[in-house]
Protein backbone atom coordinates (compact mmCIF):
# COMPACT_ATOMS: atom_id res chain seq x y z
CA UNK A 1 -25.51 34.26 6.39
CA UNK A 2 -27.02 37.03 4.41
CA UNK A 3 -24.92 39.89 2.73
CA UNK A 4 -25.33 43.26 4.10
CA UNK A 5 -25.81 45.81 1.50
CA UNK A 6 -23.49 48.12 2.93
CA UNK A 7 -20.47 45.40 2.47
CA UNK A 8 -18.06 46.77 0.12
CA UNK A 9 -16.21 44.03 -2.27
CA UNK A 10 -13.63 45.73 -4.27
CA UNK A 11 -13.57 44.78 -8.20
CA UNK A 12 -10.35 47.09 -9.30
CA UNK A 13 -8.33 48.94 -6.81
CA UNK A 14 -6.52 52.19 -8.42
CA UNK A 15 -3.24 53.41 -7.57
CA UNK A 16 -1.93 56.12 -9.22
CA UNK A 17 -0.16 59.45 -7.87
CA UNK A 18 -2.75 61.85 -8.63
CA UNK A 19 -5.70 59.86 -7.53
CA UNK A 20 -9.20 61.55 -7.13
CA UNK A 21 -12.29 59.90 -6.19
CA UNK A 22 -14.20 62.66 -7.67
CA UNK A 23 -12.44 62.38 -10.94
CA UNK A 24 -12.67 58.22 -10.64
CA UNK A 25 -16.57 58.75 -10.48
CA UNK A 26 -16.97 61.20 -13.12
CA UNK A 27 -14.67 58.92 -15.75
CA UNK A 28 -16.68 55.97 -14.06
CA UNK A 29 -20.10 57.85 -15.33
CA UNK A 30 -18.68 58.97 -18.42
CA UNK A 31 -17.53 54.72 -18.96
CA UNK A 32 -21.81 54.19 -18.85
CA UNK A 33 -21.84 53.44 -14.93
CA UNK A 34 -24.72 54.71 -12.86
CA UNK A 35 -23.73 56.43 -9.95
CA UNK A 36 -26.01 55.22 -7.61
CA UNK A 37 -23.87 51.74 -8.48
CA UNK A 38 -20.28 52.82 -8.12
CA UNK A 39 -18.50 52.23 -4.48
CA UNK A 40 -15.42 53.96 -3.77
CA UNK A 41 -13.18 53.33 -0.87
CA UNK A 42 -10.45 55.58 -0.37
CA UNK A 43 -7.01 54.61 1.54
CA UNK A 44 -3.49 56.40 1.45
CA UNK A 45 -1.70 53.62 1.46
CA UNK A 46 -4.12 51.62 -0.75
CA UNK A 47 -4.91 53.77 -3.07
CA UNK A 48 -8.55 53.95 -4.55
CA UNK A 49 -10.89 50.46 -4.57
CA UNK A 50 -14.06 50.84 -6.49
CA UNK A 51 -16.94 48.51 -6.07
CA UNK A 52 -18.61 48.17 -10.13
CA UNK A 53 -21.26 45.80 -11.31
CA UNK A 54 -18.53 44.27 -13.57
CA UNK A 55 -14.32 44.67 -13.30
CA UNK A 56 -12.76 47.40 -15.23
CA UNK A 57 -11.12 46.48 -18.49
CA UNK A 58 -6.87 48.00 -18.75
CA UNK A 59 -8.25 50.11 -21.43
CA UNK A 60 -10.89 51.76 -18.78
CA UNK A 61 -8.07 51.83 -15.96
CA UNK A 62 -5.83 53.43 -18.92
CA UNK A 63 -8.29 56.13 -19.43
CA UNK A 64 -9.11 56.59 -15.91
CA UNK A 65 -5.48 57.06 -15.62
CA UNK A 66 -5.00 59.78 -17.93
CA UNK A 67 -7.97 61.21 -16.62
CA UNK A 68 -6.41 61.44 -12.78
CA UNK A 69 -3.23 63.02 -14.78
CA UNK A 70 -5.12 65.31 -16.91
CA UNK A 71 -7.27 67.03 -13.81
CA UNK A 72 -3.94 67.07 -11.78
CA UNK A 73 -2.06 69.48 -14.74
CA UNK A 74 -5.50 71.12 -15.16
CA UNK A 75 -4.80 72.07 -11.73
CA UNK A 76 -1.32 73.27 -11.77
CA UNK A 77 -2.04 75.68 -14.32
CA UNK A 78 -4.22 77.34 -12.54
């Protein structure tokens, strides 16, 4: 049975308090994705699952991370 292109296949799935899709693609981007490759899937109780072309290393999730942390205080400041 062929694979329909819209199937999403999870490599990493992202769970972190202060979770952004928006920020996820943009650090994604940043990493040397394209964005016509990354796949997000967005669940409150699973967090974020991004489809990639290869899995993300801990030192990408690490940054991605920081990332989700550094918009979220960016935020509160105002």
């Amino acid at each position: 049975m062929a694979k329909k292109q819209d199937d999403f296949e999870a490599t990493d799935k992202l769970k972190h308090r202060y979770a952004n899709d928006e920020v996820l693609r943009r650090s994604l981007i940043l990493m040397g994705f394209k964005d016509k490759e990354i796949k997000i899937s967005a669940k409150e109780s699973d967090g974020l699952s991004v489809q990639l072309s290869k899995q993300l290393t801990d030192d990408q999730k690490k940054t991605i991370f920081e990332a989700f942390k550094d918009e979220h205080e960016a935020k509160m400041r105002g």
